[in-house]
C-alpha atoms as a PDB file:
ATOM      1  CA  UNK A   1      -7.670  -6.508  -5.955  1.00  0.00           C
ATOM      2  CA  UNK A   2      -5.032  -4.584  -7.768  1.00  0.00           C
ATOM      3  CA  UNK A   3      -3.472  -1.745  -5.594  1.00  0.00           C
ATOM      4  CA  UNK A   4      -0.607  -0.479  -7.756  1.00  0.00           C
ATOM      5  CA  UNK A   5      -0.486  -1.369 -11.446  1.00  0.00           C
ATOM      6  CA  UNK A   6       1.570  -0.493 -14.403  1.00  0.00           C
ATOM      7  CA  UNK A   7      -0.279   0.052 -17.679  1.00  0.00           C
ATOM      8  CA  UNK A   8       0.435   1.922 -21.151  1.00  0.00           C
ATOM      9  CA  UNK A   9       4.179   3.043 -19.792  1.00  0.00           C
ATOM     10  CA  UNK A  10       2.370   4.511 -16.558  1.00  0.00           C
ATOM     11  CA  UNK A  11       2.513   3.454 -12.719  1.00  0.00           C
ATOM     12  CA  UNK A  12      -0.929   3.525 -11.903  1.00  0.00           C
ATOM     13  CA  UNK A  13      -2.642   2.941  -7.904  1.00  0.00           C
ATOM     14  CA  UNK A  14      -6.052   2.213  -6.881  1.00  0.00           C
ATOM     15  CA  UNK A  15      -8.694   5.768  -6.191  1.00  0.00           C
ATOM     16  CA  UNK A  16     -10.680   5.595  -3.550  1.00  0.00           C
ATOM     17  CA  UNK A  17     -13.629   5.886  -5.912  1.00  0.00           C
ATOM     18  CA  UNK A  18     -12.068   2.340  -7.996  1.00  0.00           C
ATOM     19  CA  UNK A  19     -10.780   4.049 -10.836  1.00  0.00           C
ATOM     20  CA  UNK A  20      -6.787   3.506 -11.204  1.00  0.00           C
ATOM     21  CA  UNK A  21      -5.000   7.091 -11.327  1.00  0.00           C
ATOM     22  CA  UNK A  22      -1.371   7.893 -12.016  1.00  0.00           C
ATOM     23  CA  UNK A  23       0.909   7.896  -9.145  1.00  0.00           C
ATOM     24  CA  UNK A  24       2.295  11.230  -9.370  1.00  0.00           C
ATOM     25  CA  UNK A  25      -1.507  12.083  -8.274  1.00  0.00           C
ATOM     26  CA  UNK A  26      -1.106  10.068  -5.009  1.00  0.00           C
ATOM     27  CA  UNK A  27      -1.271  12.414  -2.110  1.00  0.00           C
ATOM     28  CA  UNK A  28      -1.128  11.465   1.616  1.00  0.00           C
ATOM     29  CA  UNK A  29      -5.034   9.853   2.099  1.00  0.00           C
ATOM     30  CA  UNK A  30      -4.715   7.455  -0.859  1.00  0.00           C
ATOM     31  CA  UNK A  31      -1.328   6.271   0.920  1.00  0.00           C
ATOM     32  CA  UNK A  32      -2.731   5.775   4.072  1.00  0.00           C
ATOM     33  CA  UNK A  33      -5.658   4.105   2.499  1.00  0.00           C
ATOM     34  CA  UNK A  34      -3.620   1.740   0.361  1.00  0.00           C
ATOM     35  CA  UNK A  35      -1.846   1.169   3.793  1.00  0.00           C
ATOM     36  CA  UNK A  36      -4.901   0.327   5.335  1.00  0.00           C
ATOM     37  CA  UNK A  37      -6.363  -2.316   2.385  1.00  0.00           C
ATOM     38  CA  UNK A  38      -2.920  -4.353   2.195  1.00  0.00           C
ATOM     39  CA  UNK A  39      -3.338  -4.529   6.379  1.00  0.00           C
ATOM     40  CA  UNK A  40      -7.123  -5.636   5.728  1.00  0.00           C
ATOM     41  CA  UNK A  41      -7.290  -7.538   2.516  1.00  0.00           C
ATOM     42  CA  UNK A  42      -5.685 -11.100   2.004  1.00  0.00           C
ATOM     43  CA  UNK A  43      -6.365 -10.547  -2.066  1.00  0.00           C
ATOM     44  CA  UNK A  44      -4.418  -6.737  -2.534  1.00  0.00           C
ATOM     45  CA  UNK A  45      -1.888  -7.464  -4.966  1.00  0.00           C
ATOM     46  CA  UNK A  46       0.839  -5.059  -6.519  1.00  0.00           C
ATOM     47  CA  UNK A  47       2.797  -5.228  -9.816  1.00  0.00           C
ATOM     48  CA  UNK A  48       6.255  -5.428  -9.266  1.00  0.00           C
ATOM     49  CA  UNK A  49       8.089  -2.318 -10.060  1.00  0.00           C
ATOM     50  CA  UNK A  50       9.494  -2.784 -14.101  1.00  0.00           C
ATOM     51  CA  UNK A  51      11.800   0.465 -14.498  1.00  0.00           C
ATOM     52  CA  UNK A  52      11.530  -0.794 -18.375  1.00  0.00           C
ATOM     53  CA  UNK A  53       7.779  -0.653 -18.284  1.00  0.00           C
ATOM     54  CA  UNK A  54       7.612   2.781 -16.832  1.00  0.00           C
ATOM     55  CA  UNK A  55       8.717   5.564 -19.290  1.00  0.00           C
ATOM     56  CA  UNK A  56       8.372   8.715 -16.916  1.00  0.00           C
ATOM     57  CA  UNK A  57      11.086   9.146 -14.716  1.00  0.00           C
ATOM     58  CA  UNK A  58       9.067  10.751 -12.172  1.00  0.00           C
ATOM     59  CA  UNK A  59       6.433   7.880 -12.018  1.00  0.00           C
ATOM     60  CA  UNK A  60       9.541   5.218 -12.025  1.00  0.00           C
ATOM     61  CA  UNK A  61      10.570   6.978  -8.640  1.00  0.00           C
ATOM     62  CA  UNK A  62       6.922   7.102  -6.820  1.00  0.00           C
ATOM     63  CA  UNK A  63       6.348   3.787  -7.871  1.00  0.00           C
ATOM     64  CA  UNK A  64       9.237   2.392  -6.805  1.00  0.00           C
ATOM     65  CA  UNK A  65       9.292   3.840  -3.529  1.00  0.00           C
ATOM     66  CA  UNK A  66       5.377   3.152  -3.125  1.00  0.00           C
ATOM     67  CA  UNK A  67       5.486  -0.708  -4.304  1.00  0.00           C
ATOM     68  CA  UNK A  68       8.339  -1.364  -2.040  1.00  0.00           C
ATOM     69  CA  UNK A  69       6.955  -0.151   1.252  1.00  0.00           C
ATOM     70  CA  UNK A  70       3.607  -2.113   0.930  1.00  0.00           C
ATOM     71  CA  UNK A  71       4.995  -5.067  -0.083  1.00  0.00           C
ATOM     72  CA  UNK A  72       7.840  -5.036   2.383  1.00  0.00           C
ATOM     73  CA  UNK A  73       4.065  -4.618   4.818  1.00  0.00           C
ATOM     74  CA  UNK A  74       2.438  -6.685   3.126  1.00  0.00           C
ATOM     75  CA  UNK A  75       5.408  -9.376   4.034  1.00  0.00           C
ATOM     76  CA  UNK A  76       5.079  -8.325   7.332  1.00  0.00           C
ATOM     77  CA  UNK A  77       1.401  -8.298   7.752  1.00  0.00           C
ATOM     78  CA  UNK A  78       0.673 -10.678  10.137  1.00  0.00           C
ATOM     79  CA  UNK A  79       3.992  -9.881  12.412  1.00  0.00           C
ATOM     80  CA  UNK A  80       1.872  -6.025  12.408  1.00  0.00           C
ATOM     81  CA  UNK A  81      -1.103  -6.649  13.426  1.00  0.00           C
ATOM     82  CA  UNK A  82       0.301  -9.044  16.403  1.00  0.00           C
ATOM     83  CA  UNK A  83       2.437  -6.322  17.680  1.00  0.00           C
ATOM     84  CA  UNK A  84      -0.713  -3.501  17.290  1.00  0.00           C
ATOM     85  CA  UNK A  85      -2.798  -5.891  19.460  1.00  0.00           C
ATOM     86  CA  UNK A  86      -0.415  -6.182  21.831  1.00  0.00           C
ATOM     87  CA  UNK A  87      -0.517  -2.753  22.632  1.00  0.00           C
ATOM     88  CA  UNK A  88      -3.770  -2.332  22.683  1.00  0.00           C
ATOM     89  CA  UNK A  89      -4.537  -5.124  24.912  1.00  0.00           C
ATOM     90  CA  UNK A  90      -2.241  -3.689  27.355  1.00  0.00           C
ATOM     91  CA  UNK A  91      -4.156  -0.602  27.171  1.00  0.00           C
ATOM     92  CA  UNK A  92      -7.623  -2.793  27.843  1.00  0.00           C
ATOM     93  CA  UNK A  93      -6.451  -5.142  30.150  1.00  0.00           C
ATOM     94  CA  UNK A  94      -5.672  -1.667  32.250  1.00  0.00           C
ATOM     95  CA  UNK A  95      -8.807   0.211  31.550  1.00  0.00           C
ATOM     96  CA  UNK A  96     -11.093  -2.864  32.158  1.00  0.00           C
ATOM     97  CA  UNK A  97     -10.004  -3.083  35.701  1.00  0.00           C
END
């Protein structure tokens, strides 16, 4: 699946209804639900931010900034979710006794 994409000179990402939508559209839900598929999803895939393929100046910026942090998590995936079960196991090791 096909988070962010770039298509006819426009960064595109991923609605939450399937349809792709230009990224100066993206607001604060879509970011933390793009968060949440490259956390859950083996197959999310990005394409790499082309400042050539991009004509608006505007979308080069948001897409730029966008791709990089969920790749740089998407890298760090697995190192992530460790560290997140770690502190909730503390939390239920505590609570179960």
């Amino acid at each position: 699946m096909k988070l962010l994409k770039i298509a006819d000179n426009v960064g595109q990402f991923l609605g939450a209804n399937g349809d792709y939508v230009a990224i100066d559209k993206i607001t604060k839900e879509d970011l933390l639900r793009l968060v949440g598929q490259i956390l859950e999803e083996e197959s999310a895939d990005l394409d790499e931010f082309d400042g050539d393929s991009i004509k608006n100046q505007a979308h080069q910026v948001i897409y730029r900034s966008v791709s990089q942090k969920l790749a740089e998590l998407r890298k760090r995936r697995t190192e992530f979710i460790d560290e997140s079960a770690r502190l909730f196991l503390d939390e239920y090791e505590r609570y179960r006794e």
